[in-house]
Protein backbone atom coordinates (compact mmCIF):
# COMPACT_ATOMS: atom_id res chain seq x y z
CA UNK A 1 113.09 115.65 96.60
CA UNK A 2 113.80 118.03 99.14
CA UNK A 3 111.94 120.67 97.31
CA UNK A 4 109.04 118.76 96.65
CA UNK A 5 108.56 118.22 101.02
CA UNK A 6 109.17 121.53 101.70
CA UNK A 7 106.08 122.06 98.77
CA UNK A 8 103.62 119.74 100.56
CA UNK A 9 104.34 120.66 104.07
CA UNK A 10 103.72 124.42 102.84
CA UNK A 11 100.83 123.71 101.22
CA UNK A 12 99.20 121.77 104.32
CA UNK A 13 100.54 124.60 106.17
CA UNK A 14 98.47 127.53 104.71
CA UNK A 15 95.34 125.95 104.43
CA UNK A 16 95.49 124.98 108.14
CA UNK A 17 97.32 127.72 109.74
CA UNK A 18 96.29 130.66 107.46
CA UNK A 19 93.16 130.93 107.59
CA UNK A 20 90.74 132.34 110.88
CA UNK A 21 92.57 130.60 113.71
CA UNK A 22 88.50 130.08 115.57
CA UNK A 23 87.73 127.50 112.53
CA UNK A 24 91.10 125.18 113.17
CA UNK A 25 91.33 122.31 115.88
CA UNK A 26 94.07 120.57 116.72
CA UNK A 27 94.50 117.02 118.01
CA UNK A 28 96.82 113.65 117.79
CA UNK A 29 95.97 110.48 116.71
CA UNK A 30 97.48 106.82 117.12
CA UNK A 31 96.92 102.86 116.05
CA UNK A 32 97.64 100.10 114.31
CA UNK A 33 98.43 99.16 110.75
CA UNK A 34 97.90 96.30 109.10
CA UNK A 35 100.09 96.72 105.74
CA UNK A 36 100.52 94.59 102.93
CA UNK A 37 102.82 94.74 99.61
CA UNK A 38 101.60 94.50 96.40
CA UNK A 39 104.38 92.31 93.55
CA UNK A 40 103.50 92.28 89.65
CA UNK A 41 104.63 89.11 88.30
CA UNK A 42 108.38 88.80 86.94
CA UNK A 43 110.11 86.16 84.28
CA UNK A 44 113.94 84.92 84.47
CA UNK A 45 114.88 83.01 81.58
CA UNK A 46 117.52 80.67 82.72
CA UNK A 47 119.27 78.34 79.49
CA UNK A 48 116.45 78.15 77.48
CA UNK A 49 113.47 77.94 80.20
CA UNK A 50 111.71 81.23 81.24
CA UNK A 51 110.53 80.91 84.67
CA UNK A 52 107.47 83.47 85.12
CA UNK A 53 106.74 83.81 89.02
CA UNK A 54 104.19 85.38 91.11
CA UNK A 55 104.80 86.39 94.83
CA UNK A 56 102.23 85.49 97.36
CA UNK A 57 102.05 88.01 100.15
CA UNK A 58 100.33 88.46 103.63
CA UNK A 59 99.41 90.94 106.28
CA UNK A 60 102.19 92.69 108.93
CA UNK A 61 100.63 94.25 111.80
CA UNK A 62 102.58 97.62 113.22
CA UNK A 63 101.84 100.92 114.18
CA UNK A 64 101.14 104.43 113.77
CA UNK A 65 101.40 108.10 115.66
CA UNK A 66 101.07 111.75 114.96
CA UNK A 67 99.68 114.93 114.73
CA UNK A 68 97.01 116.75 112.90
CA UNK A 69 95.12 120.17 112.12
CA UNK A 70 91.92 120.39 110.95
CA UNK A 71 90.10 123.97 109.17
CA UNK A 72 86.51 123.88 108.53
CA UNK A 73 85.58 125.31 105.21
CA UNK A 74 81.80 125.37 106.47
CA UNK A 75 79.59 123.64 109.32
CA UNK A 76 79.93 120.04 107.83
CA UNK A 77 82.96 120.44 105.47
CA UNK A 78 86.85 120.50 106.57
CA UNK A 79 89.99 119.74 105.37
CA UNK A 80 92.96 118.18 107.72
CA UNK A 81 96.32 117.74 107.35
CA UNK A 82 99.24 116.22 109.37
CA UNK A 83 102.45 114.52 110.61
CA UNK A 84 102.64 110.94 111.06
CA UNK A 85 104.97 108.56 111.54
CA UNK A 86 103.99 105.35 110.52
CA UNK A 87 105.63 101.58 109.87
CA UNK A 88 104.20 99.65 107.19
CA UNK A 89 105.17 96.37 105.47
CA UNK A 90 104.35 92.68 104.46
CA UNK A 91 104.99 89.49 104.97
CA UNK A 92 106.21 87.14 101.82
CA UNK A 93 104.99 83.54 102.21
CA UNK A 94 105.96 81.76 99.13
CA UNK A 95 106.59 81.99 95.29
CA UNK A 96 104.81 80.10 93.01
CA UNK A 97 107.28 79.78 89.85
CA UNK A 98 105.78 78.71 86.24
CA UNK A 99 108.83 77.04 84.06
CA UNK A 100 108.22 76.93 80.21
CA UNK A 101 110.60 75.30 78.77
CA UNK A 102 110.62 76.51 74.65
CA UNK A 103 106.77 77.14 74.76
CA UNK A 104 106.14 73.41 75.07
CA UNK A 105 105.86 72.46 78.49
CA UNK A 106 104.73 74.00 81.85
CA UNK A 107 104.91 72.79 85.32
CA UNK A 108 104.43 75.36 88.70
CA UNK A 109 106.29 74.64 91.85
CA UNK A 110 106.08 76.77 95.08
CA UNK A 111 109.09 77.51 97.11
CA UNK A 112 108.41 78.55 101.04
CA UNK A 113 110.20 82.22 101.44
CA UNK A 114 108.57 83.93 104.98
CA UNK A 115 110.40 87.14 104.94
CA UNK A 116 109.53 90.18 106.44
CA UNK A 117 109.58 93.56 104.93
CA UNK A 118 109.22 96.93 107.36
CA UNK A 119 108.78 100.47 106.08
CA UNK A 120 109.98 103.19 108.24
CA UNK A 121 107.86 106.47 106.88
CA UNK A 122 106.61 109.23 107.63
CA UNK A 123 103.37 110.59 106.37
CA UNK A 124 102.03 113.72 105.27
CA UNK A 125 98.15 112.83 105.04
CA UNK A 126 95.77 115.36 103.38
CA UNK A 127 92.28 115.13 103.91
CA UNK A 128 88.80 116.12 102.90
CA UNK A 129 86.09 115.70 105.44
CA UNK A 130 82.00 115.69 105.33
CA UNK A 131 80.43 115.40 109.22
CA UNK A 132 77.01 113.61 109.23
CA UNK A 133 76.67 114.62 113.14
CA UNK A 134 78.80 111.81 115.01
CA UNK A 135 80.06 110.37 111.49
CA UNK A 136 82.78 111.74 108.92
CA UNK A 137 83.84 110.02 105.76
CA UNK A 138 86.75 111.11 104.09
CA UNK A 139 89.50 110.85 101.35
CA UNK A 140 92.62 112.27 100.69
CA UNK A 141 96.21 112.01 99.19
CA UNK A 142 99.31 111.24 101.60
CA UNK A 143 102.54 111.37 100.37
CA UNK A 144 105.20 109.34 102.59
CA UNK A 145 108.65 109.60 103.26
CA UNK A 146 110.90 106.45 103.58
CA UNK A 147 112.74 106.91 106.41
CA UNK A 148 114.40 103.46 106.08
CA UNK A 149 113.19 99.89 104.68
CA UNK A 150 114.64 96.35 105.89
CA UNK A 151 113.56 92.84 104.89
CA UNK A 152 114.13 90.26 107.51
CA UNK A 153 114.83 86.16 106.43
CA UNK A 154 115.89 83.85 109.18
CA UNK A 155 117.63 86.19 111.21
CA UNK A 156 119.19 87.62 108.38
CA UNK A 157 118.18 91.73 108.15
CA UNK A 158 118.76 93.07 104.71
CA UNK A 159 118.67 97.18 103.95
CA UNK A 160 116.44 97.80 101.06
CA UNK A 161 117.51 100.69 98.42
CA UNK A 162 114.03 101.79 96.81
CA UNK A 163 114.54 103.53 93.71
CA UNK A 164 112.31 106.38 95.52
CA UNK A 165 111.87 108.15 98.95
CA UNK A 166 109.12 110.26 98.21
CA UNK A 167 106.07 108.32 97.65
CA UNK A 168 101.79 108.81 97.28
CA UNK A 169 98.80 106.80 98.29
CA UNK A 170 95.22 107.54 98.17
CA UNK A 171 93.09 107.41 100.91
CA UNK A 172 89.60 106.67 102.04
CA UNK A 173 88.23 106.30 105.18
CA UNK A 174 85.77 106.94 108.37
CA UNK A 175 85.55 108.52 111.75
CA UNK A 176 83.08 107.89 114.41
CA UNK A 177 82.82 110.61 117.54
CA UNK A 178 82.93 108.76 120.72
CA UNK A 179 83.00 111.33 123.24
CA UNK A 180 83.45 115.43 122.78
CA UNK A 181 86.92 114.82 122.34
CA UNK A 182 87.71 111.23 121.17
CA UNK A 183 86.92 109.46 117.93
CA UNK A 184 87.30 106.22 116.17
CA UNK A 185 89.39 106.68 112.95
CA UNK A 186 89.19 103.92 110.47
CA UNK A 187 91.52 104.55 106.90
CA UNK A 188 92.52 102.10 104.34
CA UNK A 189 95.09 103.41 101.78
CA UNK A 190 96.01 102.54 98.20
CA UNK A 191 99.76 103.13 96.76
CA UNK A 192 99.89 105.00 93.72
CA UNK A 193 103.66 105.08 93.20
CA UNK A 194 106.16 101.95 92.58
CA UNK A 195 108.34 101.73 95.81
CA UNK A 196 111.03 99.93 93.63
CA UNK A 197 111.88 97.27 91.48
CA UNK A 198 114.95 95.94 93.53
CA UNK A 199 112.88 95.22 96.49
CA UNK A 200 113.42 91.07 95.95
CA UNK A 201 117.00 91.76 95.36
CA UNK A 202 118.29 90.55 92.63
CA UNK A 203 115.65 90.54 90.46
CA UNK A 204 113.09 93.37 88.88
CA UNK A 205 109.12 93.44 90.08
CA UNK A 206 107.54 96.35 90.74
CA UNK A 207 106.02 97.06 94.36
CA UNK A 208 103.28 99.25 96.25
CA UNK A 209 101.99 99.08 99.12
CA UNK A 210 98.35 98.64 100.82
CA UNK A 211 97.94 99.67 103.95
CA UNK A 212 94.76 99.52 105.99
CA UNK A 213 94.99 101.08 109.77
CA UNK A 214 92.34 101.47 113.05
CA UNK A 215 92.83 103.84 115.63
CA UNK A 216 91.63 106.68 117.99
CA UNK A 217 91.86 110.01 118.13
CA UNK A 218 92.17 112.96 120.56
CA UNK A 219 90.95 116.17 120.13
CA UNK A 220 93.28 119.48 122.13
C-alpha cells in the first residue's frame, strides 16, 4: 500500500509543481461533511430459517481541512490536487430482518440499533476544473487513507478492522467565487471501493461510503 501513496502523491506532485510555477495557485480549504454508509443486504441462516436483513442508515455531520494546488492547463481549464484530512461516517438506525422459514413463510421485524460509525481519513483529491467566469464545475478521483475507524453503541466504542486502508471515490462538484480570494466549494462523492465486510462485526455485508461536503475556500 505504501507504494501505491507514494504513486499518487507523485503523480499530483508533477502535474502541480512541475510545470511553469506563474500558472499554479495555492490555497486551503475547510467545511463540513455530511457522510453516509452504504450496506448491501446480508442472510444468516439460523436452524433451518434464513434471516435476509437490510440495514437502514442516516446522515453524520463532521468535518473537513486541507490544502490544495491548482495548474491551469489553459484560461478556463485546470487541474488541482491536494491534502485533506477529512472524518466521514454514518449513523445506523435500525435493521429490518426478513425470516423465511423453509421457503414457506415470511414475516419482517425491525430491531432499533443507533450506532455511530466515524472514519478518520485522509484524502488525496484530484481534480479537473472548467471556469465559467465566477463558476467552476468539476470532477475528479480521491483516493483516501483510513487513518482509523470506530463505531460507537451506548457508550460502548468499538475499533473497526477494514479489510482495506487505501480506498477511491469519485467526485463531482461546484465552486462559486465570492470575493478575489474566497469561494464557495460544494462536492458530493461516490465510493468506488468496499471499505470491508466486517464492518457489522460479526457478520459479512459489504460497505462504501457517500459523502457529500460544503465549504469555503481561500486562495494564498
Amino acid at each position: 500500500m505504501k507504494k501505491r501513496i507514494f504513486t499518487i502523491v507523485t503523480i499530483i506532485c508533477a502535474v502541480c509543481f512541475g510545470a511553469n510555477a506563474q500558472n499554479v495557485r495555492f490555497g486551503a480549504k475547510g467545511g463540513i461533511n455530511i457522510g453516509d454508509l452504504s450496506f448491501s443486504d446480508f442472510t444468516v441462516n439460523v436452524g433451518g430459517i434464513s434471516y435476509t436483513q437490510k440495514v437502514n442508515t442516516g446522515i453524520q455531520a463532521s468535518v473537513t481541512l486541507g490544502a490544495f494546488a491548482r495548474y491551469y492547463l489553459a484560461k478556463r481549464v485546470s487541474v488541482e490536487g491536494g491534502l485533506a484530512y477529512s472524518r466521514q461516517g454514518a449513523k445506523i438506525e435500525s435493521v429490518d430482518r426478513t425470516a423465511n422459514a423453509f421457503g414457506l413463510i415470511s414475516a419482517t421485524t425491525n430491531q432499533k440499533i443507533d450506532e455511530v460509525f466515524v472514519f478518520d481519513q485522509l484524502n488525496i483529491p484530484f481534480w479537473v476544473k472548467y471556469s465559467f467566469k465566477w463558476v467552476r464545475p468539476k470532477v475528479g478521483i480521491i483516493p483516501s487513507i483510513l487513518l482509523s475507524a470506530k463505531s460507537k453503541q451506548n457508550n460502548v466504542t468499538r475499533t473497526i478492522s477494514p479489510d482495506k486502508r487505501l480506498v477511491f471515490a469519485l467526485g463531482v462538484g461546484l465552486e462559486y467565487q465570492l470575493t478575489s480570494r474566497i469561494f464557495l466549494d460544494v462536492n458530493y462523492n461516490f465510493g468506488l471501493s468496499k471499505i470491508g465486510s466486517d464492518v457489522l462485526g460479526e457478520v459479512s455485508t459489504d460497505v462504501s461510503q457517500r459523502v457529500f461536503q460544503v465549504g469555503l475556500g481561500y486562495w494564498f
